[in-house]
Protein backbone atom coordinates (compact mmCIF):
# COMPACT_ATOMS: atom_id res chain seq x y z
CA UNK A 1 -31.12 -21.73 -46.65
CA UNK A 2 -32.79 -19.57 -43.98
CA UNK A 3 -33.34 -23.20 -41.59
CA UNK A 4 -29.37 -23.81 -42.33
CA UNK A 5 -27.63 -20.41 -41.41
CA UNK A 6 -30.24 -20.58 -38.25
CA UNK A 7 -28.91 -24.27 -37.25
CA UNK A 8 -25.02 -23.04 -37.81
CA UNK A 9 -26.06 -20.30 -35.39
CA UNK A 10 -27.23 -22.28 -32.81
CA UNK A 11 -24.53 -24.98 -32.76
CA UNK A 12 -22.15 -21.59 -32.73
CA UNK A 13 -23.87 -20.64 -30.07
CA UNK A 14 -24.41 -23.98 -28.09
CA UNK A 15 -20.58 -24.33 -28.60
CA UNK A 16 -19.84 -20.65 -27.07
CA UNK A 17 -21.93 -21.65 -24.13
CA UNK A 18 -20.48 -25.12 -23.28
CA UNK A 19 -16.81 -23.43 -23.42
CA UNK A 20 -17.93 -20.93 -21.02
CA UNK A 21 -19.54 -23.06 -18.65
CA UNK A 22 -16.49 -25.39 -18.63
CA UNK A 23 -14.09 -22.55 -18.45
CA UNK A 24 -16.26 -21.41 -15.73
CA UNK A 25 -16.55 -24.62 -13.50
CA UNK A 26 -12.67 -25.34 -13.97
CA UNK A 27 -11.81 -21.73 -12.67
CA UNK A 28 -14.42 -21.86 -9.79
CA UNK A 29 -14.49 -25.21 -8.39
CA UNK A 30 -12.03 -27.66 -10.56
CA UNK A 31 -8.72 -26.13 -10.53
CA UNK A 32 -9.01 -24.41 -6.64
CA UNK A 33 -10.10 -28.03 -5.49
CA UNK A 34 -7.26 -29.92 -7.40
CA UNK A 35 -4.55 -27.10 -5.68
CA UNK A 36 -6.02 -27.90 -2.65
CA UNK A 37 -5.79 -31.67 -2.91
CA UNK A 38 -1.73 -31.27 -4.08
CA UNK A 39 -1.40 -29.07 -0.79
CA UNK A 40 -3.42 -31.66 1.58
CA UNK A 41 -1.22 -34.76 0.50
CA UNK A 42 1.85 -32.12 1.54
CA UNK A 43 0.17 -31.79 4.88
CA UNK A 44 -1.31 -28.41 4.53
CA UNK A 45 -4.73 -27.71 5.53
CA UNK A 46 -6.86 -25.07 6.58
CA UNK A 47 -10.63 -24.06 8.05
CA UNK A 48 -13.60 -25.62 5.70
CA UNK A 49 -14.51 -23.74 3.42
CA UNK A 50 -18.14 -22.61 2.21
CA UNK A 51 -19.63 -22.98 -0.64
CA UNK A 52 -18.50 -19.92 -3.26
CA UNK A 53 -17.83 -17.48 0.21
CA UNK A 54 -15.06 -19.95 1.43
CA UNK A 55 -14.02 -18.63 4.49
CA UNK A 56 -15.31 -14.70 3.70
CA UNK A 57 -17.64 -14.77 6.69
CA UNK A 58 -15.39 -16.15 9.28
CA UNK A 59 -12.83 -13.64 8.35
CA UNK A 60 -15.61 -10.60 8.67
CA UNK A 61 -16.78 -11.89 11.88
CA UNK A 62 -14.04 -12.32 13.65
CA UNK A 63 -12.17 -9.03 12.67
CA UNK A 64 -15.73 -7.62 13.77
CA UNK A 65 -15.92 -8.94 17.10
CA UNK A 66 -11.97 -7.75 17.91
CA UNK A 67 -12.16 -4.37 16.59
CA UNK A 68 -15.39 -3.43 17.82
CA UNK A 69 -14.48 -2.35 21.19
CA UNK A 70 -11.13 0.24 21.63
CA UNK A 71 -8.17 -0.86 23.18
CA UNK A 72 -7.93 -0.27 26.87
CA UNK A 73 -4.33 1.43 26.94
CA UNK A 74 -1.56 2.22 24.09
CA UNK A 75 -0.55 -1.64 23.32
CA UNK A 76 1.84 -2.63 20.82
CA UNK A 77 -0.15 -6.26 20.67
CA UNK A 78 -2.22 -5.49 17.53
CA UNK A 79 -2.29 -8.73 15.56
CA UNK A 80 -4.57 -10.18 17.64
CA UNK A 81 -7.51 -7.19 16.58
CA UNK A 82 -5.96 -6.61 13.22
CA UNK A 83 -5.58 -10.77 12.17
CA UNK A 84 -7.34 -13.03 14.43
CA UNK A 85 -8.05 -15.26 12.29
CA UNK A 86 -4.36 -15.81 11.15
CA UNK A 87 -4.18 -16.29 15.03
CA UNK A 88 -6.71 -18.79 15.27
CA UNK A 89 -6.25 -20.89 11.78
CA UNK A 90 -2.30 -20.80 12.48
CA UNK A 91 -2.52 -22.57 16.49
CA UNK A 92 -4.76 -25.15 14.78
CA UNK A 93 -3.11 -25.95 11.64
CA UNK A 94 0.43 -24.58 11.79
CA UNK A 95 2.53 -22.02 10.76
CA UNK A 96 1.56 -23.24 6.57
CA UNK A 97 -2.03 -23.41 6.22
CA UNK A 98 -4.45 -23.06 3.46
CA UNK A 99 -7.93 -20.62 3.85
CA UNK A 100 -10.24 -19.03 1.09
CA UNK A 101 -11.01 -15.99 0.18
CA UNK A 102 -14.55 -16.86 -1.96
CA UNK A 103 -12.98 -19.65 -4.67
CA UNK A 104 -9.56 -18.63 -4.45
CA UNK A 105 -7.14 -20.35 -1.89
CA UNK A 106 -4.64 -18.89 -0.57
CA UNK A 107 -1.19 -20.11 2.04
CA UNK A 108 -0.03 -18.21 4.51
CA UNK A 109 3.50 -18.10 4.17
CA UNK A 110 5.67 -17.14 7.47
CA UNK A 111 9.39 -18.75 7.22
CA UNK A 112 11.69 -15.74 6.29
CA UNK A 113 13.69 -18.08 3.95
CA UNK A 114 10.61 -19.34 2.19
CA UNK A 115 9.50 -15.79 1.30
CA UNK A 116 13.01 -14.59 0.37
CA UNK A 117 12.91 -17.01 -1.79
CA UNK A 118 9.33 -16.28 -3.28
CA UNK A 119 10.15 -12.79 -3.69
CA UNK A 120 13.54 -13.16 -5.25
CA UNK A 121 14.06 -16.41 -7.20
CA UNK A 122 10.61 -16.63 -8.38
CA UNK A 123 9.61 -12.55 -8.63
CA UNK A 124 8.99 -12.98 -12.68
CA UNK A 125 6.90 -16.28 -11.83
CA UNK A 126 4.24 -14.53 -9.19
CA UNK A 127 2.24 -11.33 -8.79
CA UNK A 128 -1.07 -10.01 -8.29
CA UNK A 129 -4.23 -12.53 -8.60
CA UNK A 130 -7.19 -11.84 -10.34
CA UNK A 131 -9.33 -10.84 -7.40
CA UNK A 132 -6.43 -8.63 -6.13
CA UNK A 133 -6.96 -7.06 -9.83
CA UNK A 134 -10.70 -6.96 -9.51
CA UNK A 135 -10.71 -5.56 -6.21
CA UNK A 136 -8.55 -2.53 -7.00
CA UNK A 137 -9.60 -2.27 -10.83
CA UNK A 138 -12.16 0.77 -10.15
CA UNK A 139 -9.23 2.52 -7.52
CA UNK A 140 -5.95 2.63 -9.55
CA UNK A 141 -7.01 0.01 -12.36
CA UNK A 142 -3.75 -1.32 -14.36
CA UNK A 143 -1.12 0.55 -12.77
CA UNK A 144 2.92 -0.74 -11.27
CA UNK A 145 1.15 -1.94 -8.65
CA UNK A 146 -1.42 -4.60 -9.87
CA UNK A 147 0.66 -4.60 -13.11
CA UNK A 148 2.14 -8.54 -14.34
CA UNK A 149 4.57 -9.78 -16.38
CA UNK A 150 5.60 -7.61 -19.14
CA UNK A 151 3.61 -4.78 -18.44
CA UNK A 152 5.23 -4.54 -14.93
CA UNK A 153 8.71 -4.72 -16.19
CA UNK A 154 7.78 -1.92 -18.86
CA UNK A 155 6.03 0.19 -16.55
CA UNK A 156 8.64 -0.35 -13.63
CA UNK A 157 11.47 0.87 -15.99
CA UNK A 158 9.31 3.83 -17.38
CA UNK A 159 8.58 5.22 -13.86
CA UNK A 160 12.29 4.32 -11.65
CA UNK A 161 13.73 7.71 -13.10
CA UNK A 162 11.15 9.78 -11.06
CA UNK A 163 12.41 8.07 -7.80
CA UNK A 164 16.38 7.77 -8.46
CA UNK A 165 19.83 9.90 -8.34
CA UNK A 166 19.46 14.03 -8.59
CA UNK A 167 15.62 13.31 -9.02
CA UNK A 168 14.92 11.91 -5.95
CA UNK A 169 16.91 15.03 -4.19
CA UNK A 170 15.86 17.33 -6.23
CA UNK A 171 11.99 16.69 -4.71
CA UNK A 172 14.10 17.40 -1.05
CA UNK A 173 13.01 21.11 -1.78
CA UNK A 174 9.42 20.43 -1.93
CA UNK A 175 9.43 18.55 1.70
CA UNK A 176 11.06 21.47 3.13
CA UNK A 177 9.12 23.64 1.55
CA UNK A 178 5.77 22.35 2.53
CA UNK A 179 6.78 21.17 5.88
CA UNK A 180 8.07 24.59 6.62
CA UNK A 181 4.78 26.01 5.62
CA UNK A 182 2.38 23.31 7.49
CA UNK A 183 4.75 24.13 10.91
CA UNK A 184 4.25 28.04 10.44
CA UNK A 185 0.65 27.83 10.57
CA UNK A 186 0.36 25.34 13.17
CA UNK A 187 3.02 27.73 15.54
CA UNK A 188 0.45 30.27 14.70
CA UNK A 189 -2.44 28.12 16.05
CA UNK A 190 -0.81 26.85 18.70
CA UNK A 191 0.10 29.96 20.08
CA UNK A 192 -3.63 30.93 19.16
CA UNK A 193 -4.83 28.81 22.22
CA UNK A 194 -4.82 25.46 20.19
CA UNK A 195 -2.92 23.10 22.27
CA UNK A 196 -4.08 19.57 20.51
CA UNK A 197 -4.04 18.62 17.06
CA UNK A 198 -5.18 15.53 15.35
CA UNK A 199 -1.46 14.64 13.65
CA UNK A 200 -3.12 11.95 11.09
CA UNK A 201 -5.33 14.43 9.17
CA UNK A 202 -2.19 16.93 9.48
CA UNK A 203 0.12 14.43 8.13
CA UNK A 204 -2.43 13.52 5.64
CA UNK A 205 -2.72 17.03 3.77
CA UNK A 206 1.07 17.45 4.09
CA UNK A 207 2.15 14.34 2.07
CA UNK A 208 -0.88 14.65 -0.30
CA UNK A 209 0.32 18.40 -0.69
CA UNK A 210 4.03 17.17 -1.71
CA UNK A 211 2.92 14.53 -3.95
CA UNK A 212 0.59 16.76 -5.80
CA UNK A 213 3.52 18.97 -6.55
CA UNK A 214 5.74 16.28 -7.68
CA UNK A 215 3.41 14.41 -9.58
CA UNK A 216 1.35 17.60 -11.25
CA UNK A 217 4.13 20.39 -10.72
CA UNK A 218 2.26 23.47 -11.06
CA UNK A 219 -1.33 22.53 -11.15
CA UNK A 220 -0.73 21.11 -7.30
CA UNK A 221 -4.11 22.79 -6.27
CA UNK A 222 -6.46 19.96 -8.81
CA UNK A 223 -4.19 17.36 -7.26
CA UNK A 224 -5.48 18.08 -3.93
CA UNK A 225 -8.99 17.43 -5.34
CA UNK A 226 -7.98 14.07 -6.84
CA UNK A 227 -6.48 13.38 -3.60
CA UNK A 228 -9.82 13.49 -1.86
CA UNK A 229 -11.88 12.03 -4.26
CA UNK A 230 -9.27 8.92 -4.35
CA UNK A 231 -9.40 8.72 -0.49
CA UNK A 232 -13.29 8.23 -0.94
CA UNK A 233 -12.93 5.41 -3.72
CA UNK A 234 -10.15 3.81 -1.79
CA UNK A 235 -13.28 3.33 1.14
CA UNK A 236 -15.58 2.08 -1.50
CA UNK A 237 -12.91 -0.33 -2.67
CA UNK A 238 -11.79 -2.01 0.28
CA UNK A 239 -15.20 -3.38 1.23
CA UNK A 240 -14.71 -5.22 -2.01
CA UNK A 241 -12.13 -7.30 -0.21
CA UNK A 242 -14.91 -8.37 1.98
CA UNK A 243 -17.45 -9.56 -0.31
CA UNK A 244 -17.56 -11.75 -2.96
CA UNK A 245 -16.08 -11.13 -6.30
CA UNK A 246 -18.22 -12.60 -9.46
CA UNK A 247 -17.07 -11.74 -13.04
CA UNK A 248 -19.78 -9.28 -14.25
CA UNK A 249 -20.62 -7.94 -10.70
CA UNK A 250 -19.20 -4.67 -11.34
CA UNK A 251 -21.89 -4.38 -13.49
CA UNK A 252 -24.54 -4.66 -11.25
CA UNK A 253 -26.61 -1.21 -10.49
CA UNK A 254 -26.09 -1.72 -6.71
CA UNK A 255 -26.03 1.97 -5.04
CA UNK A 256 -22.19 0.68 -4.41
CA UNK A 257 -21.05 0.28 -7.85
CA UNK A 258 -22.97 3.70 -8.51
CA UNK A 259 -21.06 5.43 -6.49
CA UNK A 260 -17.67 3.83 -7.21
CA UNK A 261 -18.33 4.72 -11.01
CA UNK A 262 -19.17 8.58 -9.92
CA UNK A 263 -15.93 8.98 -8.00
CA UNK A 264 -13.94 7.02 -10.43
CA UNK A 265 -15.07 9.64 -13.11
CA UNK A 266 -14.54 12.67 -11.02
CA UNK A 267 -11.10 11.34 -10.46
CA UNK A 268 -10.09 10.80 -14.31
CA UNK A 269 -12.21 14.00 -15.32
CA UNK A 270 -9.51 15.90 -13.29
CA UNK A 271 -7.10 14.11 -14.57
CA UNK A 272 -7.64 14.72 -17.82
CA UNK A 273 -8.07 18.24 -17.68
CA UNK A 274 -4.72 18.14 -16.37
CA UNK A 275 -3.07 16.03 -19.32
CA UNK A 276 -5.56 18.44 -21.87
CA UNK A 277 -3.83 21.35 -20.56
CA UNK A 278 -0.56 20.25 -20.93
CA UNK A 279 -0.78 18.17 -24.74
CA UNK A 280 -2.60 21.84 -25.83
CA UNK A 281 0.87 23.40 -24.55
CA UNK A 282 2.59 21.34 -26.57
CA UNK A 283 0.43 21.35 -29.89
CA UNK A 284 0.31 25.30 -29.66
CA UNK A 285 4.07 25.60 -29.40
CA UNK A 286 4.05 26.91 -25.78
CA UNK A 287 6.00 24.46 -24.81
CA UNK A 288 8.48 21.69 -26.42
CA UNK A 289 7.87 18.65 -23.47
CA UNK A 290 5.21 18.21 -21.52
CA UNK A 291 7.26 18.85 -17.49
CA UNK A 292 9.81 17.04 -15.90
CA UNK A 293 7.49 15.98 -13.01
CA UNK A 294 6.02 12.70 -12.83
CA UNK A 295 3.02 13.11 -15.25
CA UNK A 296 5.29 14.88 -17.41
CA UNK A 297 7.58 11.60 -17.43
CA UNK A 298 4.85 9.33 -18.37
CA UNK A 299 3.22 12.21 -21.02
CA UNK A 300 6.35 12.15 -22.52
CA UNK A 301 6.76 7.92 -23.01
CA UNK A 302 3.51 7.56 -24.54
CA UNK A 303 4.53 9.78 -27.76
CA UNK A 304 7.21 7.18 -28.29
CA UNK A 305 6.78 4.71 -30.76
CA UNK A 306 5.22 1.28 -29.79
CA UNK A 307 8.11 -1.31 -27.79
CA UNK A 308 9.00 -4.16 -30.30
CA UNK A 309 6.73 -6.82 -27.95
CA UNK A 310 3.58 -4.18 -28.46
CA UNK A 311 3.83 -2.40 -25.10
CA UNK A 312 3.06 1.23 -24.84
CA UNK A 313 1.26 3.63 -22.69
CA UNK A 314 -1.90 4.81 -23.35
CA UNK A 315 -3.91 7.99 -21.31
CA UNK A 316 -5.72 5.06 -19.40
CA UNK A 317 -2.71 3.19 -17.94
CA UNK A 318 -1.02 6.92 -17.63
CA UNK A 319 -4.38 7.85 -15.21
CA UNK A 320 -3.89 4.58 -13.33
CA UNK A 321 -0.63 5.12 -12.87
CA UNK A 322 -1.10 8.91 -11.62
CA UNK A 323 -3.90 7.33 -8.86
CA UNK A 324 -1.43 4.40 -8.10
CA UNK A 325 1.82 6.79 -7.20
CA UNK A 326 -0.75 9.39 -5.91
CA UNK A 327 -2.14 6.72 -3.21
CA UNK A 328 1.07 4.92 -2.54
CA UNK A 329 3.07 8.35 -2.88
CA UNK A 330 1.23 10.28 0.36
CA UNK A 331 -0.76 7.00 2.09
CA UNK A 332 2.50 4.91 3.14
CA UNK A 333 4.16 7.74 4.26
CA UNK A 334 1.21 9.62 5.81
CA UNK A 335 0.73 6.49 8.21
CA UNK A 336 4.38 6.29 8.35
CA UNK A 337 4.03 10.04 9.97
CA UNK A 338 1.21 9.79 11.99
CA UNK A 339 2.27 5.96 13.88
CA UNK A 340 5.73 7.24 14.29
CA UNK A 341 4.71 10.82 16.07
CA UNK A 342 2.25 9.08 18.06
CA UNK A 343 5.46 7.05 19.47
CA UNK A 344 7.68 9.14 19.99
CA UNK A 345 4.56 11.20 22.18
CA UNK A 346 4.21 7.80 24.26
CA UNK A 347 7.93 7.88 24.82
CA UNK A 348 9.67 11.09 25.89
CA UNK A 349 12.74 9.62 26.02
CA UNK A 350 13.19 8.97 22.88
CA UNK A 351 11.91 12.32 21.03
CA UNK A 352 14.49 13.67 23.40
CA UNK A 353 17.25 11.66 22.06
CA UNK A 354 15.69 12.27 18.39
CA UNK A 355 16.18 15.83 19.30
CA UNK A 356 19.31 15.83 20.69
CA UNK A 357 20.62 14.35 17.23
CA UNK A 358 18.74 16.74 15.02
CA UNK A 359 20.33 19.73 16.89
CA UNK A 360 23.60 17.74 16.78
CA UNK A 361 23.45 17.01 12.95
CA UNK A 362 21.61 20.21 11.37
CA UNK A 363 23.16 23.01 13.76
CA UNK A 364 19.82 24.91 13.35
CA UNK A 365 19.58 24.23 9.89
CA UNK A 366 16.99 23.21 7.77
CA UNK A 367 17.70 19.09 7.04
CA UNK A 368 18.70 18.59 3.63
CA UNK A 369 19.82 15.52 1.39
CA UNK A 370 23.35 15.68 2.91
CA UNK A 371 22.29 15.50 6.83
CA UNK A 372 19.65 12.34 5.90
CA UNK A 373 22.63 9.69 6.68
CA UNK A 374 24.51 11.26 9.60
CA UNK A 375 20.58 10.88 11.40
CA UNK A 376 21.11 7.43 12.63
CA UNK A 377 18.81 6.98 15.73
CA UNK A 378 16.31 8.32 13.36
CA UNK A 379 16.61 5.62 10.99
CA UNK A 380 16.25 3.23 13.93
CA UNK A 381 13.02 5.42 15.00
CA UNK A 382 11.33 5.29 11.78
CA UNK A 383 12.37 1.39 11.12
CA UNK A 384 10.72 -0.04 14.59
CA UNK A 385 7.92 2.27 13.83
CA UNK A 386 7.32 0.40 10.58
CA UNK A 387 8.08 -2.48 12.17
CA UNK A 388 4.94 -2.08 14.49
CA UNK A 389 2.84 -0.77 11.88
CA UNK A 390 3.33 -1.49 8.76
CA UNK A 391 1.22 0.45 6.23
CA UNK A 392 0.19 -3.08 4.82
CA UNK A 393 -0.94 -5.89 6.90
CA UNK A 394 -0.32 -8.49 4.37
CA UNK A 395 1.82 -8.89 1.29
CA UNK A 396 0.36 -11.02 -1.95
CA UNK A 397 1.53 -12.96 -4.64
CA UNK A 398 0.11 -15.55 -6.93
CA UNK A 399 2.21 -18.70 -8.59
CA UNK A 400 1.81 -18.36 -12.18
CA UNK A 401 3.97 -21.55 -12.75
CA UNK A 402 4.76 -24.54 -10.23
CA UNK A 403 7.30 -23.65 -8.13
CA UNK A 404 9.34 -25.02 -5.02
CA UNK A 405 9.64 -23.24 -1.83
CA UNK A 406 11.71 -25.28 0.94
CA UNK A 407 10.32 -28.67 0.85
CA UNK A 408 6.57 -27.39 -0.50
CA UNK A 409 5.68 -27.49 -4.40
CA UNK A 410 3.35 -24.80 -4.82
CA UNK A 411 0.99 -25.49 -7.21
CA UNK A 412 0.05 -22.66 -10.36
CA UNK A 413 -2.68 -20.78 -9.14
CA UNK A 414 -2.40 -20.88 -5.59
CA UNK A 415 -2.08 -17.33 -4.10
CA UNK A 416 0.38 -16.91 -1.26
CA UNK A 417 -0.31 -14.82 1.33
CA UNK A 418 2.76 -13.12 3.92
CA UNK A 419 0.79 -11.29 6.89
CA UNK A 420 3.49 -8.97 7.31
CA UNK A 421 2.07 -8.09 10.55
CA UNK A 422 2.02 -10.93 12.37
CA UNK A 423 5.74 -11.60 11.32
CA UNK A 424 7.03 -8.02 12.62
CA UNK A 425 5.46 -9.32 15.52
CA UNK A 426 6.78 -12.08 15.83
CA UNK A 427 8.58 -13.60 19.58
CA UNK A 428 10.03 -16.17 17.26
CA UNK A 429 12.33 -13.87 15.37
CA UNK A 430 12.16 -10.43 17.54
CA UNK A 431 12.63 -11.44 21.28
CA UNK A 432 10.46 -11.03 24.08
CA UNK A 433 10.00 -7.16 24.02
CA UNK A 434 8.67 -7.69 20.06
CA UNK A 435 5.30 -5.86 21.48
CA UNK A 436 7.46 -3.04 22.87
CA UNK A 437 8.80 0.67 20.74
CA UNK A 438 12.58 -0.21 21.09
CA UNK A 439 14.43 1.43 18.51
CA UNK A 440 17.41 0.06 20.28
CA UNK A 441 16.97 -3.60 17.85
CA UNK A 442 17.50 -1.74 14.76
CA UNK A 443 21.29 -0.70 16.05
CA UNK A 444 22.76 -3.61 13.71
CA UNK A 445 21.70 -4.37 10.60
CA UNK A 446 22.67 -7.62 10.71
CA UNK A 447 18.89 -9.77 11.26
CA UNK A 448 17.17 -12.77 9.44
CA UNK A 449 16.39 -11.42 6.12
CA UNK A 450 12.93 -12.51 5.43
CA UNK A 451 11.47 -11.09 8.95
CA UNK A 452 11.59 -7.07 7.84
CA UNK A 453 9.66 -6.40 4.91
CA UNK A 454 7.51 -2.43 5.34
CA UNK A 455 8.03 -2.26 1.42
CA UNK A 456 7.97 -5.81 0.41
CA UNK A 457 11.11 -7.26 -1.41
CA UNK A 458 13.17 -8.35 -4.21
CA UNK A 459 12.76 -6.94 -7.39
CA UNK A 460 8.99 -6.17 -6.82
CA UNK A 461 9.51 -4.47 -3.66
CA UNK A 462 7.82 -0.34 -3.22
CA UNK A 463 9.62 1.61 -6.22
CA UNK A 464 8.91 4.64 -3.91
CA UNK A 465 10.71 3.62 -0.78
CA UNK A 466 13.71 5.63 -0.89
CA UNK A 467 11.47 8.61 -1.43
CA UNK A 468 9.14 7.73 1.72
CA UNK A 469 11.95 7.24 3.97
CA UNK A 470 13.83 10.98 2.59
CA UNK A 471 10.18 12.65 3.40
CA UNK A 472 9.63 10.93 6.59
CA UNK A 473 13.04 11.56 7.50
CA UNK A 474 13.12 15.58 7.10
CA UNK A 475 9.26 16.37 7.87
CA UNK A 476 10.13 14.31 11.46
CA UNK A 477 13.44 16.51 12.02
CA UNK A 478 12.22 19.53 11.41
CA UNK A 479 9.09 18.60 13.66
CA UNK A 480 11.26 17.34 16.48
CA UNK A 481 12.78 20.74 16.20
CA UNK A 482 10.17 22.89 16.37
CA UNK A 483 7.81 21.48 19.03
CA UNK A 484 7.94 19.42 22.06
CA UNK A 485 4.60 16.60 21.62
CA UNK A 486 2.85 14.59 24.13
CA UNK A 487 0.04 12.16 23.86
CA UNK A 488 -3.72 13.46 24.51
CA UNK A 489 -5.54 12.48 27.33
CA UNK A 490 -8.69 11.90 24.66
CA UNK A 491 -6.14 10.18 22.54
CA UNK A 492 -8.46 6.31 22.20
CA UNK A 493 -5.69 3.62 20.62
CA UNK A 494 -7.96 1.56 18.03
CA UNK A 495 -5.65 0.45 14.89
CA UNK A 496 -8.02 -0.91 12.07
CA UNK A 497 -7.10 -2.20 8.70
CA UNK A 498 -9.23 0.03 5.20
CA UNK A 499 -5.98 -1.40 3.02
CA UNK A 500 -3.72 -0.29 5.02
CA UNK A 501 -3.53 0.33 9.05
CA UNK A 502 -5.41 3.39 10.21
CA UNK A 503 -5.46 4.65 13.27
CA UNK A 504 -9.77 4.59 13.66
CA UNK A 505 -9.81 8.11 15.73
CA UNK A 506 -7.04 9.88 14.75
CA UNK A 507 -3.82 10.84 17.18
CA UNK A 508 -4.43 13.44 18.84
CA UNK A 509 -1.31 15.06 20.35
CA UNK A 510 -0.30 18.24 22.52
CA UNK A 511 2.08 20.41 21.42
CA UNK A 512 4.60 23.11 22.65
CA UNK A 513 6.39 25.41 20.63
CA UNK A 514 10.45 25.56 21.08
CA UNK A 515 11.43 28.95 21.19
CA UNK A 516 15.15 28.16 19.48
């Protein structure tokens, strides 16, 4: 009896294993090698890969050898130090090719009406791979923005409140309110004897100091924390992106994994004390809803009862979540800040004109919802700054089904990648000054759709855009009207990519009050 429950065992076993190992071999080598065969007989081709790296190490050392020096003056021309190798693989193969990031292969997609098409027709058929997933899993896990399918939808609809109508102007007061406070103290410095500033870090702790109050209303002060801690883990993260990416390697008791688990606990430690306080609140009859802010929003959908197709939210996806709005909520409009100041200190003219229109608008007022539209050149200001430096670099999706862009069939499986960079930058579709800060282009709206894309597009496009563009908008008018900024003489222009584009030492800018 013994000898037969010990054979059943084994051939359980022996069956387990061979499933794995076939699963295994079709997800590493079979099924990237027969996508790559359909795209070869369409004409697209790429660098050779190596074996399970692909082309990981060409990638590394080429962004290493063109960001390792500063560039000589302020230059506009970033995508050759920010995506060489998009530079290099695209003059020898074409404006389509195929590279790989470890196993997975991935096409670079570049013709506006291809990637309209990708990111409207076929939004429910693509999304975020499973290395995208991996990569970010420990930073803000299953949140909107490596959420799929279903879960996406569901989430998407839970969260748009918190970024539409009276909602989205009601969080006006908050911008004001902080900005006001951030340009009191730095008047007081400035007039101190402090005549430079570093604007990133400044920006920084201003948009991480409005987010914290609109995510986590009154207890603000822990967001800050959480901020900080997530800035670290986003560091750890992104050298994820650089390395291989083996199921189980998370595992692994590497000093990097330690410290990613650390910070990741910190992070949701705070958090939960936060959603602890608030759930006692309600349980002790202090309170009958858990806050109107974001948290609050998301606190309040989980006591619902379960969606008929199963979905509901949990206090893991509601923490992943909080770090996903929390990092896209202050980061894209942080650089947003920091690239757009740094402009309009390289060109005088302009923050003059900016000026000019603010004064026009406001009349000495503090900017509110209701000036936002009448600020026109400042639309144009903020929409070639984005232009020139987008937050992202690149924009990814993943065909979950065959599809058919143009005259390509794109093959389940096959990630495609938009270097939204390189087409901002583009001659092709921007003119000859497309290197050069020329508000001027953005005068008409009427352009290629397809060729502008800061927040992405379609129905997956940045849920938080309108938001981003309201802060930027008033923290940049009420600057503009409090100080008069020029570049720093130690100001050293070095763009680099950790996610998103960074300036590597800061902006450092000199300021003069304006005594109004």
């Amino acid at each position: 009896m013994a000898l037969i429950v010990l054979t059943a065992f084994v051939v359980i076993l022996l069956s387990w294993l061979i499933r794995v190992i076939c699963e295994t071999v079709s997800f590493y080598w079979l099924t990237p090698r027969r996508i790559e065969k359909i795209m070869e007989k369409q004409g697209v081709r790429g660098p050779k890969p190596r074996l399970l790296i692909g082309n990981l190490l060409d990638m590394s050392s080429l962004v290493a050898s063109s960001t390792s020096k500063d560039m000589p003056v302020i230059s506009h021309d970033i995508v050759p130090r920010l995506l060489p190798h998009y530079l290099l693989w695209s003059r020898k193969y074409g404006k389509k090719f195929i590279y790989w990031n470890g196993f997975e292969p991935r096409m670079c997609l570049t013709d506006p009406g291809m990637i309209r098409e990708l990111l409207t027709k076929y939004s429910s058929l693509s999304g975020k791979s499973w290395l995208q997933q991996q990569g970010c899993k420990n930073f803000i896990g299953c949140g909107l923005l490596m959420a799929n399918g279903d879960a996406w939808h569901h989430q998407r609809h839970i969260v748009a409140p918190a970024f539409m109508g009276d909602k989205l102007k009601s969080y006006a007061g908050y911008v004001v309110e902080c900005t006001k406070s951030m340009l009191g103290s730095l008047r007081n410095s400035v007039e101190s004897g402090q005549k430079e500033v570093e604007i990133g870090q400044l920006m920084t702790g201003l948009t991480a100091d409005i987010i914290s109050r609109i995510e986590f209303g009154s207890s603000y002060e822990k967001g800050k924390r959480i901020f900080h801690l997530l800035t670290l883990l986003q560091q750890r993260c992104a050298q994820a992106s650089k390395h291989l990416c083996l199921p189980g390697s998370r595992f692994f008791p590497s000093k990097y994994n330690k410290d990613i688990k650390t910070l990741k606990m910190e992070v949701e430690g705070l958090l939960m004390e936060i959603i602890e306080g608030r759930r006692g609140c309600v349980e002790m009859g202090r309170s009958d809803s858990y806050g109107n802010d974001l948290l609050g929003i998301l606190m309040n959908e989980m006591q619902k009862k379960k969606k008929k197709d199963g979905f509901s939210l949990n206090l893991q996806l509601i923490m992943d979540e909080c770090k996903t709005f929390f990092f896209a909520g202050h980061e894209t409009t942080a650089l947003l800040l920091t690239w757009t100041v740094m402009l309009l200190a390289s060109n005088p003219d302009w923050q003059e004109k900016l000026r000019d229109e603010v004064a026009q608008v406001c009349n000495g007022a503090e900017p509110s919802v209701h000036h936002l539209p009448k600020l026109s050149l400042l639309s144009m200001i903020i929409n070639e700054s984005l232009r020139l430096y987008p937050p992202a670099t690149l924009l990814p999706r993943m065909a979950f089904e065959d599809i058919k862009l143009g005259d390509l069939l794109i093959p389940k499986g096959l990630s495609l990648w938009i270097p939204v960079l390189a087409i901002h930058h583009s001659e092709e579709l921007w003119g000859k000054d497309v290197n050069e800060f020329n508000p001027q282009r953005f005068a008409s709206k009427s352009f290629v759709p397809g060729r502008f894309m800061p927040f992405g597009s379609g129905p997956r496009n940045c849920i938080g855009q309108s938001f981003a563009i309201m802060e930027a908008k008033i923290i940049l008018a009420m600057l503009a009207s409090k100080f008069r900024f020029k570049i720093s003489s130690t100001y050293r222009h070095a763009p680099m990519v950790i996610l998103t584009i960074k300036p590597k030492h800061g902006v450092q800018v000199c300021l003069e009050p304006l005594h109004i």
